[in-house]
Protein backbone atom coordinates (compact mmCIF):
# COMPACT_ATOMS: atom_id res chain seq x y z
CA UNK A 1 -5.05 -35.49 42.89
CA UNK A 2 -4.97 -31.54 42.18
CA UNK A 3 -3.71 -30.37 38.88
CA UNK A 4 -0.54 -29.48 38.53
CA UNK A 5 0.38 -26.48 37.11
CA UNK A 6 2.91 -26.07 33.71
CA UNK A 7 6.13 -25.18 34.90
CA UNK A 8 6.92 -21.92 33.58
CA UNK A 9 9.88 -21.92 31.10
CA UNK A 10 13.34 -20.84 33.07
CA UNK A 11 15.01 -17.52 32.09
CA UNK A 12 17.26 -19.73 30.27
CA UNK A 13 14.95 -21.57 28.06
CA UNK A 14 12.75 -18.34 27.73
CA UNK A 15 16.13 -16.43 26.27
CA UNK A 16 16.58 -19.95 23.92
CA UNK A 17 13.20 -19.91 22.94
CA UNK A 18 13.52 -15.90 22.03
CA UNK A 19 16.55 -16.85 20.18
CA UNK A 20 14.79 -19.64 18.34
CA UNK A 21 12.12 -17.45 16.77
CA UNK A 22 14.30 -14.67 16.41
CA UNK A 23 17.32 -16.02 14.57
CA UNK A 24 16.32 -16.48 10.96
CA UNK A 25 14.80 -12.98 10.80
CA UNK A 26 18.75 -12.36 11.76
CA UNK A 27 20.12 -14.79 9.64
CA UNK A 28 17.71 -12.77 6.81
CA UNK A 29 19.62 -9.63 7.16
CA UNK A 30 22.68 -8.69 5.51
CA UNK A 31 26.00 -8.52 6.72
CA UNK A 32 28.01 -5.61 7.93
CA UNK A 33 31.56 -6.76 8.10
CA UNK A 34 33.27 -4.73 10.98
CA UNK A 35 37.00 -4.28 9.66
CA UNK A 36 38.58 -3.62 12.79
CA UNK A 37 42.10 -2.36 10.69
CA UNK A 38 39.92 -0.22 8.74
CA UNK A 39 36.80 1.39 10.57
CA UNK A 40 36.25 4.44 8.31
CA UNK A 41 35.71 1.42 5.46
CA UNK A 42 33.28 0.10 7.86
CA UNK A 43 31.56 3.93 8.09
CA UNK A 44 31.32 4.12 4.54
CA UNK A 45 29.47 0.74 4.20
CA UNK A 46 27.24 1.65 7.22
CA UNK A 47 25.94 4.72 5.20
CA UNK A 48 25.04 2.63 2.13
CA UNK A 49 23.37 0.74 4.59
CA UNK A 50 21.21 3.66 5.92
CA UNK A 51 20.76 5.54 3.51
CA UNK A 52 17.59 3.59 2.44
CA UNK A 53 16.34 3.98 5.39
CA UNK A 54 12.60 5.96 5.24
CA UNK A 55 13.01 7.97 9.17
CA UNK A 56 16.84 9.64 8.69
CA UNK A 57 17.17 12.53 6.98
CA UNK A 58 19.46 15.55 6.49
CA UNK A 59 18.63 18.64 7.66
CA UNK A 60 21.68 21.83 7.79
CA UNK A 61 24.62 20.45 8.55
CA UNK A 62 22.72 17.68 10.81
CA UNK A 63 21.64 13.73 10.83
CA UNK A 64 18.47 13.93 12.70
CA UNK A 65 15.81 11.37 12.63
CA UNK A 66 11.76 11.28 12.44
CA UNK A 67 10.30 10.74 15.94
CA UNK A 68 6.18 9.56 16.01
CA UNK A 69 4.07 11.93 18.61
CA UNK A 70 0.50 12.95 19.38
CA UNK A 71 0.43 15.47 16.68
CA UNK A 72 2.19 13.50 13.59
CA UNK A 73 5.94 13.76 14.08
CA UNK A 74 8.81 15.14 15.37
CA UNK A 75 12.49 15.58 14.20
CA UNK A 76 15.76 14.81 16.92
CA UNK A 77 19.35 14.93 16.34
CA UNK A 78 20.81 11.59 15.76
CA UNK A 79 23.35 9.89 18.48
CA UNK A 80 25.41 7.14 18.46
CA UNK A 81 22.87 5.77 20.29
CA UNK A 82 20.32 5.88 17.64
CA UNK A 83 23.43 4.73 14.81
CA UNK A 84 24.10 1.34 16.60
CA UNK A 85 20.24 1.06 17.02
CA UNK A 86 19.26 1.84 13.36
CA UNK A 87 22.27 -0.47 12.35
CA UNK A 88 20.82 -4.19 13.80
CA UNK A 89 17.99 -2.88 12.12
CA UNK A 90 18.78 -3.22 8.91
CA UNK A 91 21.89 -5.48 9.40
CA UNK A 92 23.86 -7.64 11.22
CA UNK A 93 27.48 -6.52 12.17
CA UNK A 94 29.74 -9.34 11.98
CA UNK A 95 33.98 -9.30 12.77
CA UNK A 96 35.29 -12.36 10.33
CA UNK A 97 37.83 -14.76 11.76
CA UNK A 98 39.50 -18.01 10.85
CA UNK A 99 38.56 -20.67 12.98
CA UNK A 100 39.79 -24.05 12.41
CA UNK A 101 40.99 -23.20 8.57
CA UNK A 102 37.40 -22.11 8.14
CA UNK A 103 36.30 -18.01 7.77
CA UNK A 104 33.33 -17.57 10.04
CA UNK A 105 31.14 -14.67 11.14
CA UNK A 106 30.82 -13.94 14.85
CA UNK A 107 28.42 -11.63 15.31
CA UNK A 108 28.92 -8.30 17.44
CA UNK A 109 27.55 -4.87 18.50
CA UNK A 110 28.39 -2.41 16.41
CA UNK A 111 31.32 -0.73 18.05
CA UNK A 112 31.27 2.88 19.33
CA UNK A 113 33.91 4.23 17.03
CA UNK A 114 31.91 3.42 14.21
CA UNK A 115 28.59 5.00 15.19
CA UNK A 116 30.89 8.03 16.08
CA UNK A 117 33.06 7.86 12.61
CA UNK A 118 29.61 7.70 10.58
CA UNK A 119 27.97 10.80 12.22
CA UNK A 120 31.20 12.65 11.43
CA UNK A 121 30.75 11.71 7.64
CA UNK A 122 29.05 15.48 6.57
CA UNK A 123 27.32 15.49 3.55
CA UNK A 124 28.09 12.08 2.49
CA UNK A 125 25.00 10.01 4.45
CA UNK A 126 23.59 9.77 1.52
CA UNK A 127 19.97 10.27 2.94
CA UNK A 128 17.51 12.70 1.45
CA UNK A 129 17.82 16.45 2.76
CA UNK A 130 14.83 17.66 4.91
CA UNK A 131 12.85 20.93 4.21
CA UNK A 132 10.68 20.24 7.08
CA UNK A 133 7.51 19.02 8.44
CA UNK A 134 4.66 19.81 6.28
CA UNK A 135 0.71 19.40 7.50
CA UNK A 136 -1.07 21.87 5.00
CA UNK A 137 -1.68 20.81 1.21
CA UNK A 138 1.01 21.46 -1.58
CA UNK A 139 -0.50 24.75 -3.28
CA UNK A 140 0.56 25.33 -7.14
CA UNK A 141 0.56 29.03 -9.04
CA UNK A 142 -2.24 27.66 -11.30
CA UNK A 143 -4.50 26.84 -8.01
CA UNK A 144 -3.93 23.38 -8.09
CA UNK A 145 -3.84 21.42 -4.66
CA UNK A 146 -1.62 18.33 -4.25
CA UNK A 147 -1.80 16.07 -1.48
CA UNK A 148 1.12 13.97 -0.26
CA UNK A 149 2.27 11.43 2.44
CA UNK A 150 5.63 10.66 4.08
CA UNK A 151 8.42 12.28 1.87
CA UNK A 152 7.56 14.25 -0.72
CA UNK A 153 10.73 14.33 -3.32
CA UNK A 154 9.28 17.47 -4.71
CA UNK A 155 9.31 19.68 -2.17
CA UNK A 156 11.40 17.86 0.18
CA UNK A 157 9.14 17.46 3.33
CA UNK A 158 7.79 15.31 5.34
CA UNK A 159 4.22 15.44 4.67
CA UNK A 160 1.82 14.50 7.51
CA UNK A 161 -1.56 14.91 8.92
CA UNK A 162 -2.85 16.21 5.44
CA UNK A 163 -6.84 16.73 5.13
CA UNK A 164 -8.05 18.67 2.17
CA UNK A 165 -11.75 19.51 1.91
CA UNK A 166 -13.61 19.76 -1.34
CA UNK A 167 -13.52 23.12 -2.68
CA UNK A 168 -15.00 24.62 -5.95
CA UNK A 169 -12.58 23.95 -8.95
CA UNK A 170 -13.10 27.28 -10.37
CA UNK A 171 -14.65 29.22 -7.55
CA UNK A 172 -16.68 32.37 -8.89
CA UNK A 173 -16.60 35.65 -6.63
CA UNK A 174 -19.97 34.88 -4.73
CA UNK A 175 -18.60 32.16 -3.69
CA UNK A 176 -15.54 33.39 -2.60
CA UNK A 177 -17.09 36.20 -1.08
CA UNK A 178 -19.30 33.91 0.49
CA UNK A 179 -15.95 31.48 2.13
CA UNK A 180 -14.95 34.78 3.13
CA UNK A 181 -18.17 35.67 5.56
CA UNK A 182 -17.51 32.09 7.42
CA UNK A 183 -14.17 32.89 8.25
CA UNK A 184 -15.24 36.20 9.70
CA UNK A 185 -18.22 34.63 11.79
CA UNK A 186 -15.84 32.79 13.40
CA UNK A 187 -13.44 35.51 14.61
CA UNK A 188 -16.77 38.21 15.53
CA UNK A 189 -16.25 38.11 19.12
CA UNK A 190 -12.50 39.42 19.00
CA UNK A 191 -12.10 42.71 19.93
CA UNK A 192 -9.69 43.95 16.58
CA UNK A 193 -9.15 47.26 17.68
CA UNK A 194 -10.70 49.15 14.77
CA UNK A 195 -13.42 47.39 13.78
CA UNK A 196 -16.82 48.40 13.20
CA UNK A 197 -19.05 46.90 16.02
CA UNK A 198 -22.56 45.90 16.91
CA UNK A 199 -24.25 44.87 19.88
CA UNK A 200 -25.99 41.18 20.43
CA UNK A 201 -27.77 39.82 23.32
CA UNK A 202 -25.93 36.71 23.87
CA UNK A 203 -22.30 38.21 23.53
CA UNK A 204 -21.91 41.61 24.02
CA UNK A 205 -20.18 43.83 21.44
CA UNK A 206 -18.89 41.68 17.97
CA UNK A 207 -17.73 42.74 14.73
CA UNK A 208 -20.57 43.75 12.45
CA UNK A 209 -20.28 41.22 9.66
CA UNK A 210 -22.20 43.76 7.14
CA UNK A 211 -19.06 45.88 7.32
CA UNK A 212 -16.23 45.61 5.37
CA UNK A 213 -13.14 44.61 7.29
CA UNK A 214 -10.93 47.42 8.43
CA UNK A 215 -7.13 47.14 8.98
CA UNK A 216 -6.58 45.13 12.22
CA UNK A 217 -9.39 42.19 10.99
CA UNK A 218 -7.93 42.28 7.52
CA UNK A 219 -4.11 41.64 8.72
CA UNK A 220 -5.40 38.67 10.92
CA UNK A 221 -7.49 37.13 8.05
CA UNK A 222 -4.40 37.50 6.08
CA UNK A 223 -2.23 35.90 8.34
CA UNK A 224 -4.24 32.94 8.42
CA UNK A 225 -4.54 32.39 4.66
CA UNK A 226 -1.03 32.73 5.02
CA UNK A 227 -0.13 29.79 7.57
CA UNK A 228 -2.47 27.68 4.85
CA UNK A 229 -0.10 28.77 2.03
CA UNK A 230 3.29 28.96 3.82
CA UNK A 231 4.82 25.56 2.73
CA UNK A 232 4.21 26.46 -0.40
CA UNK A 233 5.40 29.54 -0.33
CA UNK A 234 9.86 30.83 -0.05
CA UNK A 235 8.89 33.98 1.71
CA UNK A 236 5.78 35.45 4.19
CA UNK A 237 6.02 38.20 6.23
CA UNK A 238 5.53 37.23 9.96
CA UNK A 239 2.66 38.33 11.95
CA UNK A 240 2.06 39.75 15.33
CA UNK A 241 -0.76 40.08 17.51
CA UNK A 242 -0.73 42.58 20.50
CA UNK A 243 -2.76 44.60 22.91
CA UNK A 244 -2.53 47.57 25.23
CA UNK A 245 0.16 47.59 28.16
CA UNK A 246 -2.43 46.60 30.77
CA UNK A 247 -5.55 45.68 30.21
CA UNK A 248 -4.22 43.72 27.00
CA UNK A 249 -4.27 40.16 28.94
CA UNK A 250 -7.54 38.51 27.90
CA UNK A 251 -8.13 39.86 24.93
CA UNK A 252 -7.50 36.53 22.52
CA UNK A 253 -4.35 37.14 21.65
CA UNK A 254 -2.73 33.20 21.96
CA UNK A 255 -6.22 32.29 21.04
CA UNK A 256 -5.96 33.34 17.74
CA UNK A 257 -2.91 32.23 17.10
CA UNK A 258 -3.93 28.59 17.98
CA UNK A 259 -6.43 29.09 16.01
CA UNK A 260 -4.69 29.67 13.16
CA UNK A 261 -2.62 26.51 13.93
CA UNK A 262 -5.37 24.56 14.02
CA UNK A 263 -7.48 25.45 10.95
CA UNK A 264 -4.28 24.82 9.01
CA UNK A 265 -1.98 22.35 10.13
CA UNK A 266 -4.44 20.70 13.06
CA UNK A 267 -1.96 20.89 15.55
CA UNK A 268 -1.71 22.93 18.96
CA UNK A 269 1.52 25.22 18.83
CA UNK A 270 4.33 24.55 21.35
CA UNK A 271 4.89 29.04 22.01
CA UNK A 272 7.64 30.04 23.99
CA UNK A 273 9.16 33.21 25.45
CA UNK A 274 11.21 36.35 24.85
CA UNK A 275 13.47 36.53 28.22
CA UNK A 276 14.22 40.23 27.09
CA UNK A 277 17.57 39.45 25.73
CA UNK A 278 18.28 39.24 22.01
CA UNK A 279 20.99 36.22 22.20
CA UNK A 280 18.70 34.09 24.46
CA UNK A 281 15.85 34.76 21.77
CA UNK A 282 18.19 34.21 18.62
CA UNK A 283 18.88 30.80 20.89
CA UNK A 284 15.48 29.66 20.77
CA UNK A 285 14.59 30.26 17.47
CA UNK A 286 17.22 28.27 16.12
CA UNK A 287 16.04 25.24 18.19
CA UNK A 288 12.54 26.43 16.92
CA UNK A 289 13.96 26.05 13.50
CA UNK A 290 15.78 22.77 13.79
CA UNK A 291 13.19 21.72 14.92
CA UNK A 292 11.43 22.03 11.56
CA UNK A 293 7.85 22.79 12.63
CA UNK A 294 5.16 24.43 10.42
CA UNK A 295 5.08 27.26 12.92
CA UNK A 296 6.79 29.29 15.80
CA UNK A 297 5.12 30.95 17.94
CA UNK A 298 6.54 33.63 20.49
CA UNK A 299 4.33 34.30 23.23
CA UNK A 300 4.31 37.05 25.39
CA UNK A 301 6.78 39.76 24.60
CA UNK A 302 5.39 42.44 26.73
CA UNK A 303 6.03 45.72 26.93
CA UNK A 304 9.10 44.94 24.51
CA UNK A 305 10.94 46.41 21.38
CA UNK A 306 11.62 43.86 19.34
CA UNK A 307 15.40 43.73 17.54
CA UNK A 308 16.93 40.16 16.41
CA UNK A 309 18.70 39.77 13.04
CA UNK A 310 18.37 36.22 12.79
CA UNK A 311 14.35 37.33 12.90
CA UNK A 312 14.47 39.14 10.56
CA UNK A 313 16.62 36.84 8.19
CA UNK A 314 13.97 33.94 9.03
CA UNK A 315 11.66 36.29 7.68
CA UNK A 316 13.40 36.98 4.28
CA UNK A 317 16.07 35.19 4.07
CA UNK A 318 15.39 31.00 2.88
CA UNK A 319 17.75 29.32 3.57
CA UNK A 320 19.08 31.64 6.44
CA UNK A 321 22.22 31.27 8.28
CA UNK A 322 22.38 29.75 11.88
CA UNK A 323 24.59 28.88 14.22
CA UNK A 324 23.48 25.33 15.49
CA UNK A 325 24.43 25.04 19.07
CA UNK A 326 27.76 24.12 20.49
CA UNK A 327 29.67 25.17 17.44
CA UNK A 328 31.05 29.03 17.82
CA UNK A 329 32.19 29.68 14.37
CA UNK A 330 30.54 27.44 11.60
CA UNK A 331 27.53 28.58 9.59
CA UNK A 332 24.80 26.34 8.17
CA UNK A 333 22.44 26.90 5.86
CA UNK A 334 18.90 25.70 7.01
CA UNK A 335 15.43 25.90 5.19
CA UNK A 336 12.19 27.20 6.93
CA UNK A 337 9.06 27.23 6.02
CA UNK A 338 7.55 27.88 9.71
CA UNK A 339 4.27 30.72 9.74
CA UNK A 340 5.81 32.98 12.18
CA UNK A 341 3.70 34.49 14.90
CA UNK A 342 4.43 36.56 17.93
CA UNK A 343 2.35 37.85 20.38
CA UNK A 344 2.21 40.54 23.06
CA UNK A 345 0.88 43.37 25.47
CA UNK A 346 2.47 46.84 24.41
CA UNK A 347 4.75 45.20 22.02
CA UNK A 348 6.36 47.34 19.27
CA UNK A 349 9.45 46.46 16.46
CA UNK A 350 12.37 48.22 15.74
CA UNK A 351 14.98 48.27 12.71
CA UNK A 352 14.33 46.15 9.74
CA UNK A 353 11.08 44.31 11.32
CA UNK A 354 9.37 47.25 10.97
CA UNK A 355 8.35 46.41 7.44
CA UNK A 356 8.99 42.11 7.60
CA UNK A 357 5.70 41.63 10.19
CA UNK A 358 2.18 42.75 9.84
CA UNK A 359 0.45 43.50 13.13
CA UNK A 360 -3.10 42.67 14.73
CA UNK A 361 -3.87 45.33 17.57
CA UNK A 362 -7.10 43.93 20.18
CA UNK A 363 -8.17 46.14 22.52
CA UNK A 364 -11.43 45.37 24.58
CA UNK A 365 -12.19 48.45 25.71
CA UNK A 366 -12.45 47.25 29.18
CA UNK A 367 -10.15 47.19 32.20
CA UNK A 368 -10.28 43.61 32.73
CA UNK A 369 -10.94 41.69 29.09
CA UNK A 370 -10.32 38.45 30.53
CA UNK A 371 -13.73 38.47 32.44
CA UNK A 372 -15.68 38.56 29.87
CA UNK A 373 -18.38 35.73 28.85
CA UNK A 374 -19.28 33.95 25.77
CA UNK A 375 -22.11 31.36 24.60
CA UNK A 376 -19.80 29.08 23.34
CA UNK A 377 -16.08 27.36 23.89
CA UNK A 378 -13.83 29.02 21.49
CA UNK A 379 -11.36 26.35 20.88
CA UNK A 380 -13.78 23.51 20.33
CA UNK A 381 -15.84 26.08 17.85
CA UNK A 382 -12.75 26.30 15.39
CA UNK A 383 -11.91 22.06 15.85
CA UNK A 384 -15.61 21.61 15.10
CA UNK A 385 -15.22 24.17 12.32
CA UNK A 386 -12.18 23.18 11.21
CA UNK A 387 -12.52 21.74 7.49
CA UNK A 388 -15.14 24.15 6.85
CA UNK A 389 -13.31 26.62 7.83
CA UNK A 390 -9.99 25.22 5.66
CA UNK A 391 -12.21 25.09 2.66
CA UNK A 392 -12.98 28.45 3.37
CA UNK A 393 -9.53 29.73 3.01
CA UNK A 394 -8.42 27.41 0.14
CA UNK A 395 -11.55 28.60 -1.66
CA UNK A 396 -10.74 32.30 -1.62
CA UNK A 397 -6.56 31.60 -2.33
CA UNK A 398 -8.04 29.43 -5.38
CA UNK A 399 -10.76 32.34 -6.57
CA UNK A 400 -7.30 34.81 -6.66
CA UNK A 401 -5.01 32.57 -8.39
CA UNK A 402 -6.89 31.70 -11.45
CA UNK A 403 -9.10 35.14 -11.57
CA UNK A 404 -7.42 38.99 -12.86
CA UNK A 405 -8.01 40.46 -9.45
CA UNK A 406 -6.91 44.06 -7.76
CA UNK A 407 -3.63 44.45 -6.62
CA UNK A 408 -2.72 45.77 -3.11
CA UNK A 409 0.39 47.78 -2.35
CA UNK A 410 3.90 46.50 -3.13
CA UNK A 411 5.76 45.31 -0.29
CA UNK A 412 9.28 44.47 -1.65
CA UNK A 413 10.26 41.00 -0.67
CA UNK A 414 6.89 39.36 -0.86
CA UNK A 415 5.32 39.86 -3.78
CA UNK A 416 4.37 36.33 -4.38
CA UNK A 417 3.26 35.61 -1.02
CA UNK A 418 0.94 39.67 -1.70
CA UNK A 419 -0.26 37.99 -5.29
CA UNK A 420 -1.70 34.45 -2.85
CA UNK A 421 -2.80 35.48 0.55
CA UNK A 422 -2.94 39.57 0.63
CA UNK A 423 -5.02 40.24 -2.82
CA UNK A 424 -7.46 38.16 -2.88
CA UNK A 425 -8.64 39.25 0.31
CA UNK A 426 -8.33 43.06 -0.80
CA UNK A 427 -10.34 42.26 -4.24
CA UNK A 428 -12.71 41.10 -1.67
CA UNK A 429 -13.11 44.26 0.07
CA UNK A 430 -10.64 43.65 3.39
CA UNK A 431 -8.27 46.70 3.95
CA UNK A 432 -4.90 46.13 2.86
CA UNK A 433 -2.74 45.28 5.72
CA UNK A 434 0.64 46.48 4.49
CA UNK A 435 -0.82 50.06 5.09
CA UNK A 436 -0.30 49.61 8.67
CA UNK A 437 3.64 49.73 8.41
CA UNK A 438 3.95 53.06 7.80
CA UNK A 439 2.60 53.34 11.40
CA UNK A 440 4.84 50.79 12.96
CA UNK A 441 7.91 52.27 11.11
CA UNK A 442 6.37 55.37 12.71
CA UNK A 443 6.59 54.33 16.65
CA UNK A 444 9.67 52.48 15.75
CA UNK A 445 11.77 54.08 19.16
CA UNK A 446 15.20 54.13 16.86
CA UNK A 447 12.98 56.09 14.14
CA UNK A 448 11.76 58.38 16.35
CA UNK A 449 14.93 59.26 17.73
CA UNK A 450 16.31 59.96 14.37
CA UNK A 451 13.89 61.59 12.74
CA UNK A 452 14.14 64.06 16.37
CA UNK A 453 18.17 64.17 15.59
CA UNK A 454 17.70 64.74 11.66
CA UNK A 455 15.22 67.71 12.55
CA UNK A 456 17.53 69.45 14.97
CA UNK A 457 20.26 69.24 13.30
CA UNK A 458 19.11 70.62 10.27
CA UNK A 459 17.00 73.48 12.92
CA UNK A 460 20.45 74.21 13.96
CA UNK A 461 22.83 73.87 10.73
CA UNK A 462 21.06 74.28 7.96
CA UNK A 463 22.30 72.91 4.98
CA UNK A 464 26.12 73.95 6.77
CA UNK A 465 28.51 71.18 6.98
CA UNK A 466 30.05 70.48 10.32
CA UNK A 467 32.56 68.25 11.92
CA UNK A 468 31.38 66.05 14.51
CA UNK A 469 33.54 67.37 17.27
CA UNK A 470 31.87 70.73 17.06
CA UNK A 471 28.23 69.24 17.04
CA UNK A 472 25.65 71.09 19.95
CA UNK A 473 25.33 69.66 22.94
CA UNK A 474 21.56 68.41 22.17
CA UNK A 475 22.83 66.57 19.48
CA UNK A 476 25.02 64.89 21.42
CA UNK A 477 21.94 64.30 24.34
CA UNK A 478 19.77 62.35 21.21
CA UNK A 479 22.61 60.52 19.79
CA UNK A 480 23.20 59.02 23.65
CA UNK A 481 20.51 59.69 25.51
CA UNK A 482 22.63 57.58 28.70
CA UNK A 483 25.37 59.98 28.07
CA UNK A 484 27.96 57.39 28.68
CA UNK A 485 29.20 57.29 25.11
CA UNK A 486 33.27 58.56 23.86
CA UNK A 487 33.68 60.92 20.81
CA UNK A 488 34.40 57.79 18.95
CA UNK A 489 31.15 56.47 19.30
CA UNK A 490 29.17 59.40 18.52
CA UNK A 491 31.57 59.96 15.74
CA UNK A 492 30.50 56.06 14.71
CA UNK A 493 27.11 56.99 15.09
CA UNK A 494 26.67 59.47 12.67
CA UNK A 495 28.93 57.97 9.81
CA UNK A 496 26.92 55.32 9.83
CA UNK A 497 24.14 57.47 8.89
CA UNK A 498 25.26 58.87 5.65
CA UNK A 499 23.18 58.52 2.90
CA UNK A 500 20.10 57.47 5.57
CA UNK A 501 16.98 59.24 4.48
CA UNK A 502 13.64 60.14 7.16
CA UNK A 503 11.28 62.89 7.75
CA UNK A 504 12.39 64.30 4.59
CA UNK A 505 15.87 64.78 5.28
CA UNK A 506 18.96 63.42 4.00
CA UNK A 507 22.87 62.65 5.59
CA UNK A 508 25.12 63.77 3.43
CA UNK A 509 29.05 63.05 4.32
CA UNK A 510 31.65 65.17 2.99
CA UNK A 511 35.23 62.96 2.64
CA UNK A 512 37.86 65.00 3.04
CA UNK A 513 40.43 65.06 0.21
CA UNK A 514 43.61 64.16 1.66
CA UNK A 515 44.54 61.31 4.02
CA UNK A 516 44.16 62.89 7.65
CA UNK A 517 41.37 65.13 6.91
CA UNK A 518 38.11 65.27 8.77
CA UNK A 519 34.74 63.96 7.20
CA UNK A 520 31.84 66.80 7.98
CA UNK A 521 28.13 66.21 7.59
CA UNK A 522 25.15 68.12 6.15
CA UNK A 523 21.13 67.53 7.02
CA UNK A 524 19.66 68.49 3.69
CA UNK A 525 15.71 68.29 2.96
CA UNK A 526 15.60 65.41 0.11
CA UNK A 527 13.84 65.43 -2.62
């Protein structure tokens, strides 16, 4: 006779069987008695419950939860979805009853209202507050380097990914000059726009590594000892990297920004893009910063001037102030520690920017950059290169931190962030990158226009006071160039200029002495 086959178990007996093995991990966990008079009661337990909990965290005004990906981890907002889940796993909601004269525990799913009553419980989870998503070392003021995994109660992150290489424990200044040269032989084929070139057979025109760095090189190298140091470190200026209006594509640009992403956190950056309009940007960069990243990255603002407050308060402002979505009026405070990068073809900054970014100009020289060839893959260069490459950067941040070393400029703000990343590279001969600003703050559009309105007015007037109303007709073209403004605005527009200072001029606003008197306004050289 032919074998018979085993019957196969019916759903019926499979789901009893399930139920067999499972139960007395079930019966292991605690209780959560759902008080169906008293649901906020219930709430409050349910937070005890998960607030030991190692993946839910508090970040702003927000319950958001760890999420495992390719590159480490992730952070999302947390449901009532995610409650009920996280809440059978780490106890067993039960409604009590009498049954018979006995009290017994019939186990249920955790009902909506609570899920929805314990994500409305702000600020008392009871869950540890997030910083963020850390994937460099911890970097101390006396050059020591700590390494940590998961939470870190220190410094409040979420440490991840983490690969030191050895480095010298008191490097001397050959060797630090010496970490310096391999990070520059790995950067010699980009065309930084003032560098001192030579000419090889296999790749055309490179930097020439027995020259000294000059401004656009040094602001790069710079930026990326900064991503290494930014968790470390409250406040960094942010860095852009941009090219000529059209024959800027090409050039490296996003390359070297993933570079710099890799070498220090080993990740690949998610960038996105300006759409031209200043709310859609502030939009995504507060996802970007929710999102608690070590890095944004812009890509792609071309032919652009670049104006966001809520930039410019990630840059020096930590916390800063956001408005998470769907909520029109409330504020939160949010911590960020993301390197900031943004890159670009013709790009230039306006305002207060001016002196918060550093800037990397490439320009190949050529009409088309993009077709040119190289011996080797860039991207799988640096991920072959990578540790060395880290040790490279830790070495020379080390050398500056526990060495008397020369100073670069002051740039108010940053000074700690100058004293780790800038310096060391200066006392090593790179040109000081903060020199550039005087040149951005130069092409500035807004600047240029009011250093042209300053000038004429002063041309015209002299150091005479005079009312707005009477003001020439020029003045009037500069202040609104679309001519579409009132005599309110323009009167707006210059009282908000009193007491600004450029080209060497002053506003100076008379206020009148009685109540409905007329302010005037003088242009005076300052001193």
């Amino acid at each position: 006779m032919p074998n018979k086959k085993p019957h196969s178990k019916s759903p019926r007996a499979r789901q009893q069987s399930a139920g067999t093995d499972t139960k007395p991990k079930l019966d292991a966990l605690p209780e959560l008695v759902v008080d169906v008079a008293d649901l906020p009661a219930t709430a409050a337990d349910l937070s005890q419950r998960l607030a030991t909990s190692d993946t839910l965290f508090q970040r702003g005004a927000s319950l958001i939860k760890l999420v495992k990906n390719a590159d480490g981890c992730s952070i999302r907002p947390l449901n009532a979805h995610d409650v009920v889940n996280f809440t059978h796993a780490v106890c067993r909601p039960v409604e009590k009853k009498i049954v018979g004269g006995e009290l017994v525990s019939k186990p249920v799913t955790l009902p909506a209202a609570v899920a929805r009553l314990y994500l409305n419980r702000h600020d008392a989870w009871g869950v540890h507050d997030l910083n963020g998503i850390c994937r460099a070392p911890i970097l101390s003021d006396d050059g020591s380097i700590r390494l940590a995994q998961g939470f870190d109660p220190e410094t409040r992150f979420w440490c991840v990914g983490i690969d030191t290489p050895p480095i010298p424990e008191r490097p001397s200044e050959k060797q630090a000059k010496q970490a310096l040269a391999r990070l520059r032989s790995a950067f010699l084929t980009f065309p930084f726009a003032d560098a001192v070139t030579t000419t090889t057979s296999r790749n055309g025109k490179i930097v020439d590594p027995g020259q000294p760095p000059r401004v656009d090189e040094s602001a790069f190298l710079t930026g990326l000892l900064t991503a290494v140091c930014r968790p470390s470190l409250s406040l960094t200026p942010g860095f852009i990297i941009r090219a000529p209006q059209f024959s800027g594509a090409g050039t490296g640009k996003g390359q070297l920004v993933r570079a710099i992403a890799r070498i220090a956190y080993d990740i690949a950056p998610n960038p996105f893009t300006s759409s031209g309009d200043r709310s859609e940007l502030d939009k995504r960069l507060t996802a970007a910063l929710v999102a608690a990243q070590p890095l944004i990255f812009i890509d792609n603002v071309n032919a652009e001037v670049l104006r966001s407050n809520l930039l410019a308060q990630i840059v020096t402002e930590n916390p800063c102030a956001i408005r998470p979505f769907r909520e029109n009026t409330k504020l939160v405070q949010i911590p960020t520690n993301a390197f900031l990068a943004i890159t670009g073809n013709a790009l230039r900054v306006s305002e207060d920017l001016a002196r918060r970014f550093l800037v990397v100009d490439l320009d190949a020289g050529c009409e088309d950059p993009e077709l040119r060839s190289f011996t080797h893959e860039f991207a799988a260069s640096v991920q072959s290169r990578r540790r060395e490459l880290l040790a490279a950067a830790l070495t020379i941040w080390r050398w500056g931190r526990r060495n008397d070393i020369k100073r670069g400029l002051p740039l108010g703000s940053f000074e700690r962030w100058a004293r780790w990343c800038r310096d060391p590279l200066v006392a090593l001969g790179c040109a000081d990158p903060v020199k550039r600003i005087s040149d951005i703050k130069r092409d500035d559009p807004r600047r240029v226009q009011l250093v042209e309105f300053f000038t004429l007015w002063h041309d015209l007037y002299g150091d005479r006071a005079v009312k707005v109303k009477n003001l020439d007709i020029r003045l009037r073209m500069l202040a609104d160039p679309q001519g579409s403004g009132s005599r309110q605005s323009l009167s707006s527009f210059v009282a908000n200029l009193a007491g600004t200072r450029a080209a060497g001029y002053v506003m100076i606003r008379n206020i009148p002495a009685g109540v409905w008197g007329t302010s005037t306004y003088v242009v005076k050289k300052a001193e």
